[in-house]
Protein backbone atom coordinates (compact mmCIF):
# COMPACT_ATOMS: atom_id res chain seq x y z
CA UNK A 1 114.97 -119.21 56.92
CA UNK A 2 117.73 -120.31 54.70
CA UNK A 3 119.61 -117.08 53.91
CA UNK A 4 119.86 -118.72 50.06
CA UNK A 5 116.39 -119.53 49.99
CA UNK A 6 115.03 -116.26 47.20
CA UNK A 7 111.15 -117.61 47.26
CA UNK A 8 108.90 -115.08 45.31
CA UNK A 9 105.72 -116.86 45.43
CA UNK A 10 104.24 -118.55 48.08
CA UNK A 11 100.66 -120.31 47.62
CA UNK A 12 99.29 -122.28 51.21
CA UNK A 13 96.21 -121.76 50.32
CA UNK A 14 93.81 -124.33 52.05
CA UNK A 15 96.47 -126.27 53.70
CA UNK A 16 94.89 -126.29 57.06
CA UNK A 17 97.20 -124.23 58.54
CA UNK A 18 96.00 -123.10 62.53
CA UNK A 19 97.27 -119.91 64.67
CA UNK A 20 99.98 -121.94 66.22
CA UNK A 21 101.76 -123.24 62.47
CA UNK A 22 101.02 -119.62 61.29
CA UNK A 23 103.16 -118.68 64.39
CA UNK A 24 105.95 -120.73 62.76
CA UNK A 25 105.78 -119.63 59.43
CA UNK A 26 105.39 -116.30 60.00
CA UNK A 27 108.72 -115.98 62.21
CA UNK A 28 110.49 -117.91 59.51
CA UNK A 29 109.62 -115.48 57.09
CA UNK A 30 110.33 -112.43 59.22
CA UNK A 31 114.00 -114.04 59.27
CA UNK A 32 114.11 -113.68 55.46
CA UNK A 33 111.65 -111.61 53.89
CA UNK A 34 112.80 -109.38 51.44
CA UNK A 35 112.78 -111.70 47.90
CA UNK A 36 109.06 -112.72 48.71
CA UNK A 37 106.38 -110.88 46.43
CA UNK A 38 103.31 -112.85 46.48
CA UNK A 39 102.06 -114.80 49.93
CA UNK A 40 98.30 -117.02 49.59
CA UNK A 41 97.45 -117.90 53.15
CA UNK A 42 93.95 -118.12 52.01
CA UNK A 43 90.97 -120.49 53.27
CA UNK A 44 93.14 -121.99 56.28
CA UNK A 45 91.90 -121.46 59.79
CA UNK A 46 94.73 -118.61 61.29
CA UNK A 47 92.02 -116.53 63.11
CA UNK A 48 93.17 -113.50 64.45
CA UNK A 49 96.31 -114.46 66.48
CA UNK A 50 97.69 -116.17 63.80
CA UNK A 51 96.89 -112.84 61.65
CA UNK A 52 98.77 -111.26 64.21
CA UNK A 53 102.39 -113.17 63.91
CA UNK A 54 101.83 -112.44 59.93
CA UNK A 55 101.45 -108.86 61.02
CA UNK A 56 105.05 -108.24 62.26
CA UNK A 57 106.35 -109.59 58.82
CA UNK A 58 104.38 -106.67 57.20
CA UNK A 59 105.70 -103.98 59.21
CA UNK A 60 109.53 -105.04 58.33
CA UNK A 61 110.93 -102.43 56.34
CA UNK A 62 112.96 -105.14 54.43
CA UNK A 63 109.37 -106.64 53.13
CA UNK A 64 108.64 -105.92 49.55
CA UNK A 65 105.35 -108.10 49.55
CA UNK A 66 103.04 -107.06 46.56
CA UNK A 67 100.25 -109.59 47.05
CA UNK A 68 98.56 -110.49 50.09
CA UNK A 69 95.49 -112.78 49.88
CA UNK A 70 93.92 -113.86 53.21
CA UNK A 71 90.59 -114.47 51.84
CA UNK A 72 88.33 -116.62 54.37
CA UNK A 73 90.95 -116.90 57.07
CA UNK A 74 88.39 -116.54 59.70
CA UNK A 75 89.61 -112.69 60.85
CA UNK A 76 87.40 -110.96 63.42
CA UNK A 77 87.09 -106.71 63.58
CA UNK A 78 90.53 -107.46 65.50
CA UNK A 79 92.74 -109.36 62.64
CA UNK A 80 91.54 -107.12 59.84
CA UNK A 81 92.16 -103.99 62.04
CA UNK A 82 95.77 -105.57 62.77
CA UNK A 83 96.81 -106.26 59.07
CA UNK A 84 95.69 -103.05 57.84
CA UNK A 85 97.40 -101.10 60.29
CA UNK A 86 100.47 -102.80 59.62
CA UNK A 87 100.23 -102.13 56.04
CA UNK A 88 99.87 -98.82 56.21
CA UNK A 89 103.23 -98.40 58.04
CA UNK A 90 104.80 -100.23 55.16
CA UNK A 91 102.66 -99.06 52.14
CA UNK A 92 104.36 -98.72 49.08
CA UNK A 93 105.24 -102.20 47.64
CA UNK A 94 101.46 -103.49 48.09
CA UNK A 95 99.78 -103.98 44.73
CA UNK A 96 96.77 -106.63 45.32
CA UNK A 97 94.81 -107.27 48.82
CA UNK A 98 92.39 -109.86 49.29
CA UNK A 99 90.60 -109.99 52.43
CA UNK A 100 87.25 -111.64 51.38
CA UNK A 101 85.42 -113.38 53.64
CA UNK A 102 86.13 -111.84 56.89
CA UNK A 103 84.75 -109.60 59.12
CA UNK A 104 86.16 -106.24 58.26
CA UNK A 105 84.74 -104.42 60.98
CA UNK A 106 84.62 -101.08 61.64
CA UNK A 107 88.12 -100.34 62.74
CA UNK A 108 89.29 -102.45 59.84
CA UNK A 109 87.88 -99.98 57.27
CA UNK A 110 89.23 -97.11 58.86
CA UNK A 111 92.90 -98.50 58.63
CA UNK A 112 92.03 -99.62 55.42
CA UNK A 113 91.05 -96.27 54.20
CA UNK A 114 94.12 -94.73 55.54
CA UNK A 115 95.86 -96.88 53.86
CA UNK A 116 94.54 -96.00 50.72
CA UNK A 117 94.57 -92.49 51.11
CA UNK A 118 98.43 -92.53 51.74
CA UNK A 119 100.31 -91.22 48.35
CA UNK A 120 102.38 -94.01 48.84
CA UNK A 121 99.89 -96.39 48.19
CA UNK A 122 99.11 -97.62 44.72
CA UNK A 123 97.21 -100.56 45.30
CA UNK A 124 96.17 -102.04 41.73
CA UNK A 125 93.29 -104.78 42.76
CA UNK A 126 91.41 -105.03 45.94
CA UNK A 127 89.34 -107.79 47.41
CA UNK A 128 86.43 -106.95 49.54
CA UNK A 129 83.67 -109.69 48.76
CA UNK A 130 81.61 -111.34 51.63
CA UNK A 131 83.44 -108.87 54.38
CA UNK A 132 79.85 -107.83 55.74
CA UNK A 133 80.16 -103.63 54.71
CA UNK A 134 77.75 -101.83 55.61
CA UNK A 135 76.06 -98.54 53.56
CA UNK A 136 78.21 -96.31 56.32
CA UNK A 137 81.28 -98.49 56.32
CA UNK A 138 81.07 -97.89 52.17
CA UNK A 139 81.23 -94.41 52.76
CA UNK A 140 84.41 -94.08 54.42
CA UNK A 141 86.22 -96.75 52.23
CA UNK A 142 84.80 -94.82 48.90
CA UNK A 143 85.83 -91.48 50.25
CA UNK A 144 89.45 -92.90 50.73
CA UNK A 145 89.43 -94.09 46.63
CA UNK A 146 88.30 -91.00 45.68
CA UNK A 147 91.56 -89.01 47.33
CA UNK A 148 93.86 -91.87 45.45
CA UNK A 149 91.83 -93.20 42.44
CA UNK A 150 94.65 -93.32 39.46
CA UNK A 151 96.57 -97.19 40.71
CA UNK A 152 93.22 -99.16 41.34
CA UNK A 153 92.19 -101.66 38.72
CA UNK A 154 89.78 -103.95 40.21
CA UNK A 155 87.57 -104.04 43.22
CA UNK A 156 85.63 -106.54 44.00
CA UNK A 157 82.65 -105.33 47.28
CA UNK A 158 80.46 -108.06 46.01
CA UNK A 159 78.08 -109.85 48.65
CA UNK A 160 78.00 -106.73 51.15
CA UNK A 161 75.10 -104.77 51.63
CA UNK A 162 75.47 -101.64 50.67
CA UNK A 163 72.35 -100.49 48.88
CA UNK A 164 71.98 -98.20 46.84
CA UNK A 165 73.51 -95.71 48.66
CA UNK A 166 76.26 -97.34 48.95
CA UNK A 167 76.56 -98.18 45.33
CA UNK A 168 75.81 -94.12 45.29
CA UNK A 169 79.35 -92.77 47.19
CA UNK A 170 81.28 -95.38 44.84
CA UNK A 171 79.82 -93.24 41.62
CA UNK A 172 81.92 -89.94 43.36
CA UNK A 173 85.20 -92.09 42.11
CA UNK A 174 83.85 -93.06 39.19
CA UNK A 175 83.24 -89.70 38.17
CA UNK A 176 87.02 -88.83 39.04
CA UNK A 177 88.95 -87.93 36.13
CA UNK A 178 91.71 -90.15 37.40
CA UNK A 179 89.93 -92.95 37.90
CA UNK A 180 90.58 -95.84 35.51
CA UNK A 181 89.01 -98.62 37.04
CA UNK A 182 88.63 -101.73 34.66
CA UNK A 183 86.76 -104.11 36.66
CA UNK A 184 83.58 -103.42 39.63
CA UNK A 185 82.55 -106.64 40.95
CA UNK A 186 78.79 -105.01 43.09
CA UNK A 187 77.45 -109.23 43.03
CA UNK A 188 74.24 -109.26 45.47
CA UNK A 189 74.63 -105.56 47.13
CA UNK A 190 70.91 -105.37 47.78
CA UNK A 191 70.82 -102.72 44.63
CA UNK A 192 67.83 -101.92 43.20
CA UNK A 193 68.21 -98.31 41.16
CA UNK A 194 71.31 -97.98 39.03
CA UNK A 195 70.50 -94.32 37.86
CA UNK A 196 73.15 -92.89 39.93
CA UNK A 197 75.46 -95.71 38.27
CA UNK A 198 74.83 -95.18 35.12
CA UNK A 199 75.04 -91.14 35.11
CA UNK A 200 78.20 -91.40 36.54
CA UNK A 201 79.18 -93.82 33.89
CA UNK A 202 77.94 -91.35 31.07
CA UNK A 203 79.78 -87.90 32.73
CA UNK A 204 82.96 -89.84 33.22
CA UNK A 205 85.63 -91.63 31.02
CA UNK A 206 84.34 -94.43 33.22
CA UNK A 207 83.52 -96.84 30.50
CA UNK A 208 86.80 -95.71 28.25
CA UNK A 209 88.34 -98.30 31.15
CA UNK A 210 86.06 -100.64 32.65
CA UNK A 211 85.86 -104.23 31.20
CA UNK A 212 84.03 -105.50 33.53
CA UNK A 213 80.73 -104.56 35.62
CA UNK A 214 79.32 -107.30 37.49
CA UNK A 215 75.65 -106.45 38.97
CA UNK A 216 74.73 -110.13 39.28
CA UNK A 217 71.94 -111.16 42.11
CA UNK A 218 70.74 -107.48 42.57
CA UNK A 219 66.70 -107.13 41.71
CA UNK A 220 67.69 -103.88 39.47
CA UNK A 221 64.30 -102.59 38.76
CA UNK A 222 64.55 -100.80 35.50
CA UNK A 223 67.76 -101.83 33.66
CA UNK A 224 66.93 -99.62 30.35
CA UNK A 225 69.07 -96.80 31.41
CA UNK A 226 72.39 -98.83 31.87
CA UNK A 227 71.50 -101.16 28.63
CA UNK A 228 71.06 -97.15 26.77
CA UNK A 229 74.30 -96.57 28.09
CA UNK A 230 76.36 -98.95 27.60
CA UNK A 231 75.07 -99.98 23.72
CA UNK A 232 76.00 -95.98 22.58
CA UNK A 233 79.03 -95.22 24.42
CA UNK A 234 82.69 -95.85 23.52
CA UNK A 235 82.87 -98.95 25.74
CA UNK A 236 84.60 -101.85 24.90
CA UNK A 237 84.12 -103.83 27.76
CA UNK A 238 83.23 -107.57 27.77
């Protein structure tokens, strides 16, 4: 709270911080939040009240926060609905979210999707492994990309289960002209046909970009197509 204090960085990840310490923290830093850019309350217990108290930091219009990772904080439908709506009403600092390991809910990924579809919004890396999407859920968050594809860099929806038709709405951005994309983290998505995958990598400049494509854990059932692709196109990825 020290008006001298000009912390960028913060990292508390697993400190064992509960709702009630998150309570403290978080009005400390709404007393002095403009110089921090990075905040790491990953792995510690906060739940969604203590989400909550973080929430009325991110809705300050003095906050300038441009990484946010509360992977495995234990957040419910209600704390991922909560920090996503407050983002969007303070959108255009934000450049990495990482909300892995919670329960993003169905509310959740429609403030997160309005999120991304707000022009102000030019969030470079996002962080969606382990947060139980389903095939629909994956339809609304890739039809949100697609109507803001140019900032985003890496997205990581490893570990949910969307299928293939969920890997199927996520070729529509890949296809986007705008869309330069240079990691896609799809570990253990229950994906077993990556035709639509690949075509969209061959009618795009997909694979001018993308560095990395992880497809790890996923009982692909012919492979040939993507191996075809990738050896005799202009990709450089590793």
């Amino acid at each position: 709270m020290n008006p001298q204090c000009k912390l960028e960085t913060l990292n508390l990840r697993s400190c064992s911080i509960t709702e009630e310490q998150s309570l403290i923290l978080t009005s400390a830093l709404k007393s002095n939040s403009s110089h921090l850019r990075d905040l790491d309350l990953s792995e510690n217990k906060l739940g969604d009240s203590g989400v909550n108290h973080l929430c009325d930091v991110l809705k300050d219009s003095h906050c300038k926060l441009e990484i946010l990772s509360l992977s495995r904080c234990e957040l419910t439908d209600e704390g991922c609905s909560a920090v996503t709506s407050a983002l969007k009403s303070n959108p255009s600092h934000l450049r990495g979210l990482g909300l892995g390991g919670n329960k993003l809910g169905d509310l959740g990924v429609k403030n997160l999707s309005d999120l991304l579809m707000n022009p102000q919004c030019k969030l470079e890396t996002l962080n969606l492994g382990s947060c139980s999407i389903t095939e629909e859920q994956s339809l609304i968050l890739t039809s949100a990309l697609k109507s803001n594809p140019s900032h985003l860099r890496e997205l990581n929806l490893s570990r949910n289960k969307l299928g293939d038709s969920g890997v199927n709405y996520l070729c529509d951005v890949l296809k986007d002209s705008q869309c330069k994309l240079e990691k896609l983290h799809l570990e253990d998505c229950g994906i077993t046909d990556v035709s639509a995958l690949t075509q969209s990598l061959t009618n795009s400049n997909a694979l001018q970009f993308l560095k990395v494509l992880d497809l790890r854990g996923n009982k692909i059932r012919d492979s040939k197509q993507l191996r075809d692709v990738l050896r005799d196109s202009n990709c450089t990825g590793e």
